[in-house]
N, C-alpha and C. Protein backbone atom coordinates (compact mmCIF):
# COMPACT_ATOMS: atom_id res chain seq x y z
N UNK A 1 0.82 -1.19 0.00
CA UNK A 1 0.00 0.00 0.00
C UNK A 1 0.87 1.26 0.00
N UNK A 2 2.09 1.37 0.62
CA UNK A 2 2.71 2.29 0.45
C UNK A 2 3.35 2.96 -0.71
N UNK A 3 3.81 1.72 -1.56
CA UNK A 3 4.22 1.66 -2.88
C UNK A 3 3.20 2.61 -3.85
N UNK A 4 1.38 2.23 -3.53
CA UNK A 4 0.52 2.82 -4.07
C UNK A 4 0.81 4.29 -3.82
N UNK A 5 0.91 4.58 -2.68
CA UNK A 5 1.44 6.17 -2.40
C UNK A 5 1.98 6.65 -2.90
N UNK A 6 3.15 6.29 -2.76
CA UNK A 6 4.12 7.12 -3.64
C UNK A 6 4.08 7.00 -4.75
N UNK A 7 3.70 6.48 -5.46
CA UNK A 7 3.69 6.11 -6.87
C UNK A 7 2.55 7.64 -7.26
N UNK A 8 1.06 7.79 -6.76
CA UNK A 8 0.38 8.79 -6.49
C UNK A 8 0.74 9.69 -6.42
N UNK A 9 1.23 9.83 -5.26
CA UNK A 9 2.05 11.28 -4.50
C UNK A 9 3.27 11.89 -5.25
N UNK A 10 3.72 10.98 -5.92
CA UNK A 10 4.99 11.33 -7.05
C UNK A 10 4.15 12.84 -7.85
N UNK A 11 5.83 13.67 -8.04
CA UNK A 11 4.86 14.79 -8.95
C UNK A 11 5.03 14.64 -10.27
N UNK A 12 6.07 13.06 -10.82
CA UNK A 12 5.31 13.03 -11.83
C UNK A 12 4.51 12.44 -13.05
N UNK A 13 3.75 12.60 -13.54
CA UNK A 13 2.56 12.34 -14.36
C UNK A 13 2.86 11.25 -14.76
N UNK A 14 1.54 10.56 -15.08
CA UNK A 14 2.17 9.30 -15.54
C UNK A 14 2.00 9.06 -17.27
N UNK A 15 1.81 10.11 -17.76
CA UNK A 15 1.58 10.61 -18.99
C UNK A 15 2.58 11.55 -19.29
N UNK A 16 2.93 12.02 -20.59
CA UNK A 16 3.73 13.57 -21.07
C UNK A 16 2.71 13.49 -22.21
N UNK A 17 3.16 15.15 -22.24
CA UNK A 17 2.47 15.85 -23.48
C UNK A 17 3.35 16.27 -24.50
N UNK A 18 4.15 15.47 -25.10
CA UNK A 18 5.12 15.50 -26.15
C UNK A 18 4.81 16.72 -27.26
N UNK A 19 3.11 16.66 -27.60
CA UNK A 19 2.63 17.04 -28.79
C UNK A 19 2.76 18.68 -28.30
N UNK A 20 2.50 19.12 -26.97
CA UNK A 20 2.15 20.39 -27.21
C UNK A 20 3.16 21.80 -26.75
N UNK A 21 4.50 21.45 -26.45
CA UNK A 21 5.58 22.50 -27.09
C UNK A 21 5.51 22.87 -28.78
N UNK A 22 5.11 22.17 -29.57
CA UNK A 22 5.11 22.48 -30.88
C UNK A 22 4.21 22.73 -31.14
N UNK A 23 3.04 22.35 -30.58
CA UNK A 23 1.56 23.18 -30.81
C UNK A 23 1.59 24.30 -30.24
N UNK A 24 1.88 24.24 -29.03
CA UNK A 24 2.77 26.24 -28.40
C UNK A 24 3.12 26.73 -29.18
N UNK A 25 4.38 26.48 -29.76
CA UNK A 25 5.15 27.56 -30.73
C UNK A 25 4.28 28.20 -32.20
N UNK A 26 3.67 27.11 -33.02
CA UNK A 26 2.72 26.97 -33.97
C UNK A 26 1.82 28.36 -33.81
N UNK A 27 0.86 27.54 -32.00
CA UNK A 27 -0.15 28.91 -31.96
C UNK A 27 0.77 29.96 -31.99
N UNK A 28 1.76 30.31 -31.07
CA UNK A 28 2.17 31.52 -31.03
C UNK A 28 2.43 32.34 -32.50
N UNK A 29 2.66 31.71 -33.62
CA UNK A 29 3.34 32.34 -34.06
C UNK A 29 2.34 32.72 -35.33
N UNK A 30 1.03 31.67 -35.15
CA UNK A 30 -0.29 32.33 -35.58
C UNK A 30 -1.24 33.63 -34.78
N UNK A 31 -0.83 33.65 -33.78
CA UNK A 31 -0.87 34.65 -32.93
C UNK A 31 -0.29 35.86 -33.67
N UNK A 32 0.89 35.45 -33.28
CA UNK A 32 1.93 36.83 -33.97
C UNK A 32 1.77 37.41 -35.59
N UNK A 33 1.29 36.41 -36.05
CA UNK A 33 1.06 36.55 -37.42
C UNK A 33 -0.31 37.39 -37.65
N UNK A 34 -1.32 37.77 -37.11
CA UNK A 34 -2.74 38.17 -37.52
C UNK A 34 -1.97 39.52 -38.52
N UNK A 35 -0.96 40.35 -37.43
CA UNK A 35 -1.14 41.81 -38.44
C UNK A 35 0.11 41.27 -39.39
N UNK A 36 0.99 40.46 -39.94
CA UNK A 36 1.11 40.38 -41.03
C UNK A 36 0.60 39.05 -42.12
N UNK A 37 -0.18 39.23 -42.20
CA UNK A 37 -1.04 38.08 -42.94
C UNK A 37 -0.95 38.36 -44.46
N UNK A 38 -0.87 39.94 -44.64
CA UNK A 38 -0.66 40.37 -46.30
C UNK A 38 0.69 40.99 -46.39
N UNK A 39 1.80 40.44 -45.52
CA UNK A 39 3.39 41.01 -45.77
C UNK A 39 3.73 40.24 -46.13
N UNK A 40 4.95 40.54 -46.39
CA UNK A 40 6.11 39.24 -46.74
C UNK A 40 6.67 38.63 -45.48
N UNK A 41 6.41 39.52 -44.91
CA UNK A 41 6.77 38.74 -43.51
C UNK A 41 6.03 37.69 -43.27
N UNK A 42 5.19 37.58 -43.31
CA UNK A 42 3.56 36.02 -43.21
C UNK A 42 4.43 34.93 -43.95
N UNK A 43 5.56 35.22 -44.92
CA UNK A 43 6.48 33.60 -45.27
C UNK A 43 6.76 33.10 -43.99
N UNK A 44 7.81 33.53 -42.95
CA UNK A 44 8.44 33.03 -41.64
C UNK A 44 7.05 32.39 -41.09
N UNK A 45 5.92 33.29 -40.68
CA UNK A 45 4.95 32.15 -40.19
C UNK A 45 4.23 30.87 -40.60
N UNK A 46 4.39 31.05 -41.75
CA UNK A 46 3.85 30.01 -42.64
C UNK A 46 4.85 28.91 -42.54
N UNK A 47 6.23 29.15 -42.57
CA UNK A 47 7.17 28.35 -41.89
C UNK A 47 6.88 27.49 -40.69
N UNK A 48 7.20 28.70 -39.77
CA UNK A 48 6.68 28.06 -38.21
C UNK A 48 5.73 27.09 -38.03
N UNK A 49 4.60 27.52 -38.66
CA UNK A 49 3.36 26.78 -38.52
C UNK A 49 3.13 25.49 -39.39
N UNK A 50 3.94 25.01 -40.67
CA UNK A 50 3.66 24.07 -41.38
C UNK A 50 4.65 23.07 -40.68
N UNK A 51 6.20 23.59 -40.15
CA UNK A 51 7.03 22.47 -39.63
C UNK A 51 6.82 21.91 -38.34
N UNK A 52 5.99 22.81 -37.71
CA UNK A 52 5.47 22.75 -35.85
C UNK A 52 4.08 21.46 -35.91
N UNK A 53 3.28 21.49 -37.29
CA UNK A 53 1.98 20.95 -37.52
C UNK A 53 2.73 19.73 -37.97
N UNK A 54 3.57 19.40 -38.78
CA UNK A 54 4.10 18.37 -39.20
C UNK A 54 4.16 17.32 -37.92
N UNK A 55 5.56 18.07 -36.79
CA UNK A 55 5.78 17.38 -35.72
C UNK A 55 4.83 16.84 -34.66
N UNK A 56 3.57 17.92 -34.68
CA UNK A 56 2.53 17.66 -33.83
C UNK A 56 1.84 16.49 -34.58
N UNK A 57 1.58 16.66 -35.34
CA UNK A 57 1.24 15.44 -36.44
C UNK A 57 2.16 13.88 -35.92
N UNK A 58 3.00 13.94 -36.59
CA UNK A 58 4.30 12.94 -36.01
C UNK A 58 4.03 12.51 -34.46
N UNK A 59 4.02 12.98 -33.81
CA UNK A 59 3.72 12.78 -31.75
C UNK A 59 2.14 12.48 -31.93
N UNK A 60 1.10 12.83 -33.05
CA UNK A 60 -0.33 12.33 -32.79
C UNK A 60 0.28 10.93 -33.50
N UNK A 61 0.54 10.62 -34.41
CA UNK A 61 0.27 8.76 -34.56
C UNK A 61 1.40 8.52 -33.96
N UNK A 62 2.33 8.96 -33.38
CA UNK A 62 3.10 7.88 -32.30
C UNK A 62 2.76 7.55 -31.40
N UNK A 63 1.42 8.21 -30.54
CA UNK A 63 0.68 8.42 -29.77
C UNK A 63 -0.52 7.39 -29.68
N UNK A 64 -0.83 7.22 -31.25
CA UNK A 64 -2.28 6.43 -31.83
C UNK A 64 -3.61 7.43 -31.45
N UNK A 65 -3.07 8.59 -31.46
CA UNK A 65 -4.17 9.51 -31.79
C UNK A 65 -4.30 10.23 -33.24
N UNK A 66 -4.75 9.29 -33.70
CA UNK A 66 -5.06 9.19 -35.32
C UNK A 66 -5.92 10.40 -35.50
N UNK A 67 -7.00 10.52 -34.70
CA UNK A 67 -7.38 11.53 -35.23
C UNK A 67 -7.31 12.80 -35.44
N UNK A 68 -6.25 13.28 -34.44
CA UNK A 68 -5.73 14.45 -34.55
C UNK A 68 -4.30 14.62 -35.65
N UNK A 69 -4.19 13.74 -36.52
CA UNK A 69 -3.28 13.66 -37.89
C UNK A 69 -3.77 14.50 -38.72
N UNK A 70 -5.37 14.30 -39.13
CA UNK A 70 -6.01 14.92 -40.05
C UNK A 70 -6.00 16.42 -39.84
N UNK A 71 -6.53 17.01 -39.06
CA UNK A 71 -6.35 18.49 -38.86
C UNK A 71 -4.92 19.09 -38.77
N UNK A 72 -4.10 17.96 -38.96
CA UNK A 72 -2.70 19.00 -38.83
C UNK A 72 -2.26 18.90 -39.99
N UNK A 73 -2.46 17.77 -40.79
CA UNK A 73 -2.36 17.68 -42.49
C UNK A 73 -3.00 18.52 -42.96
N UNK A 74 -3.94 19.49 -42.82
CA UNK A 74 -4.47 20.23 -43.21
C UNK A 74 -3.99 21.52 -43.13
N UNK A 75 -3.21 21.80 -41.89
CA UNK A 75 -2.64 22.89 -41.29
C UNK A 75 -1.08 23.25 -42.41
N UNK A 76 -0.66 22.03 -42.25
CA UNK A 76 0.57 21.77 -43.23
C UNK A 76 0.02 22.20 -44.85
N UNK A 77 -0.86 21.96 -45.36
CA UNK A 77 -1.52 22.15 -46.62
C UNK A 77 -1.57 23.50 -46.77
N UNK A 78 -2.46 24.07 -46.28
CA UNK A 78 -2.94 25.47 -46.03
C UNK A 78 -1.79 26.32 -45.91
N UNK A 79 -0.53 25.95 -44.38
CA UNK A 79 0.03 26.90 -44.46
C UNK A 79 1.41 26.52 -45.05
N UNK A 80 1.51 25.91 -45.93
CA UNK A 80 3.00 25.03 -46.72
C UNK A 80 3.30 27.05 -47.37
N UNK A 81 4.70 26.83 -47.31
CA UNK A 81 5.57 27.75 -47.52
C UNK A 81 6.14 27.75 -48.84
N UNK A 82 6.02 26.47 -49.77
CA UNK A 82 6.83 26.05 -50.73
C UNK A 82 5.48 26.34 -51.81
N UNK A 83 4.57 26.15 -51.79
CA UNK A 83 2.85 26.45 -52.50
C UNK A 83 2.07 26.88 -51.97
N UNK A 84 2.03 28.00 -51.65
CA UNK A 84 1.22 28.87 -51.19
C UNK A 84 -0.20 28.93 -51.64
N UNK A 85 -1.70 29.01 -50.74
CA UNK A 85 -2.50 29.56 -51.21
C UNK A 85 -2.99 30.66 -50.79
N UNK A 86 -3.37 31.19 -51.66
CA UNK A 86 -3.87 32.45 -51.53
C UNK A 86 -5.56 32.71 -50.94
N UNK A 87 -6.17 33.59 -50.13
CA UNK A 87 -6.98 33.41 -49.67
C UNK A 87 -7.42 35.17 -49.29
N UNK A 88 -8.96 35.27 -49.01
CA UNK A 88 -8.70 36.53 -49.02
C UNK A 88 -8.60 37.03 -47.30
N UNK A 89 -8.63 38.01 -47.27
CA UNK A 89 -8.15 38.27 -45.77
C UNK A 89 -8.71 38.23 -44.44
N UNK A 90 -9.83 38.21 -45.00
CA UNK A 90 -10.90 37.89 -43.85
C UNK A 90 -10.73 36.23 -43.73
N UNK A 91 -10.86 35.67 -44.92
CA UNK A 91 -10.80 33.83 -44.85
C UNK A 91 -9.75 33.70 -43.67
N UNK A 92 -8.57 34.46 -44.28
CA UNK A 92 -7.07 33.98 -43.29
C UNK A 92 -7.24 34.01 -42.03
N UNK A 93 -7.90 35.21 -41.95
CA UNK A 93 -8.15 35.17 -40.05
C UNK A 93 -9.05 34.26 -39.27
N UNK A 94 -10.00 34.18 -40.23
CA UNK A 94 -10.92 33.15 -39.77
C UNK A 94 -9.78 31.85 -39.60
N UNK A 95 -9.28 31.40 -40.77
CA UNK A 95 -8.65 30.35 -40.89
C UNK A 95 -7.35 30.17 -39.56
N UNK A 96 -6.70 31.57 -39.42
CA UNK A 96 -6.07 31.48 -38.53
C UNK A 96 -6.62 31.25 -37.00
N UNK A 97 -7.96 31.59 -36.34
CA UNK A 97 -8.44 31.39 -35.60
C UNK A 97 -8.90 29.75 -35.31
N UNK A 98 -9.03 29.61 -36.12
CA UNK A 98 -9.19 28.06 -36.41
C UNK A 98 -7.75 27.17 -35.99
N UNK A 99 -7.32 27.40 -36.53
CA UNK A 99 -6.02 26.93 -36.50
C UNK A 99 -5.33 26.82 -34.95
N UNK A 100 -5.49 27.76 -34.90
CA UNK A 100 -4.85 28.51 -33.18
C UNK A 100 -5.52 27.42 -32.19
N UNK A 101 -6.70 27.37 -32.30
CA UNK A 101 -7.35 26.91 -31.66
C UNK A 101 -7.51 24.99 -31.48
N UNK A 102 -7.35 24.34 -32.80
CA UNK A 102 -6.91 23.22 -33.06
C UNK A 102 -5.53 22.66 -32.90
N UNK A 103 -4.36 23.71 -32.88
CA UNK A 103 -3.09 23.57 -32.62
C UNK A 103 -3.27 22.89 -30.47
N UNK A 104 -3.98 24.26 -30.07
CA UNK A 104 -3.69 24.11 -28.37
C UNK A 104 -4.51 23.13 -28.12
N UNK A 105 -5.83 22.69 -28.41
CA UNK A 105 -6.56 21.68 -28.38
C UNK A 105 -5.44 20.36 -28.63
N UNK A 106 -5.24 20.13 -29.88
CA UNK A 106 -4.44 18.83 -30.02
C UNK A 106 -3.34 18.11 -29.03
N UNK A 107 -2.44 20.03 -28.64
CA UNK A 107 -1.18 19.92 -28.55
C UNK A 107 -1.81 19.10 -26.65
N UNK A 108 -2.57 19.89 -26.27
CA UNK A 108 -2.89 19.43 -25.37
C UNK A 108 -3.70 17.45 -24.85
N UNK A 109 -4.46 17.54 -25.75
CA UNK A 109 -5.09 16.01 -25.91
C UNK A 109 -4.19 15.15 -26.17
N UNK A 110 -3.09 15.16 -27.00
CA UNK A 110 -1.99 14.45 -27.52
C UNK A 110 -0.86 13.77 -25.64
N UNK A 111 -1.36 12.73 -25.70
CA UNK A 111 -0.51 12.22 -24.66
C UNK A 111 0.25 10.71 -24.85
N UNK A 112 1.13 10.88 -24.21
CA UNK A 112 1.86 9.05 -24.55
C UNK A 112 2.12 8.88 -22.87
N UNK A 113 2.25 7.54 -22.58
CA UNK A 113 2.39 7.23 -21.14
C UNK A 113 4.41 7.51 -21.11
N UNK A 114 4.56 8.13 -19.45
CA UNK A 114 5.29 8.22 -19.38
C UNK A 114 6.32 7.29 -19.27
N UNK A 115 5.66 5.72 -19.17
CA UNK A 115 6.37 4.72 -18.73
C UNK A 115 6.49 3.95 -20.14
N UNK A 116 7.24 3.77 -20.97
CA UNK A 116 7.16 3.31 -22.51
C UNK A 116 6.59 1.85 -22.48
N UNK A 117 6.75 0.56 -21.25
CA UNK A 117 6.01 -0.19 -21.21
C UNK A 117 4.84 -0.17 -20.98
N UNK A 118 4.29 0.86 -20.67
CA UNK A 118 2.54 1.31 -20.07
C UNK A 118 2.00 0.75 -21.34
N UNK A 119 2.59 1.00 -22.11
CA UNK A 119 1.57 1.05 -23.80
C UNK A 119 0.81 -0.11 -24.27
């Protein structure tokens, strides 16, 4: 019974959240991005955000949270740096709100056990 204790009482988790430092950075930098959305500056975010969605992607099926793959393949699509689409400016924000919001959601839901035999 004591063993049960501490094991409890330990501070830590018996889970990590691998996925959501890169869903952090992602939102942030869709954050940062609203007032340049029609600069040239909006390349660097489009950066941030397609290689951050990739990895979050990557930590969802290592995870076997399959379903959070799809919305970040999408994120990667949308905001790919190499083929750009174009969209008009109101879409972007919308789109960016979206985004923001599916990034911290995921980054957060996205868990693997901390113990690699747990699995």
């Amino acid at each position: 019974m004591s063993s049960q204790r501490s094991r409890s009482g330990s501070a830590e988790p018996s889970y990590r959240r691998l996925a959501l430092a890169p869903a952090l950075i992602a939102a942030i930098a869709l954050g940062v991005g609203y007032p340049l959305v029609e600069t040239d500056a909006y390349l660097y975010v489009r950066f941030v955000v397609a290689i951050m969605a990739v990895i979050v992607a990557v930590f969802a099926i290592q995870a076997h949270r399959w379903v959070w793959a799809i919305p970040m393949a999408a994120i990667v699509v949308i905001w790919n740096p190499m083929f750009p689409l174009e969209f008009d400016i109101v879409v972007w924000l919308a789109l960016q709100t979206v985004a923001l919001l599916v990034l911290i959601t995921a980054g957060a839901a996205i868990k693997t056990p901390a113990d690699p035999d747990a699995a």
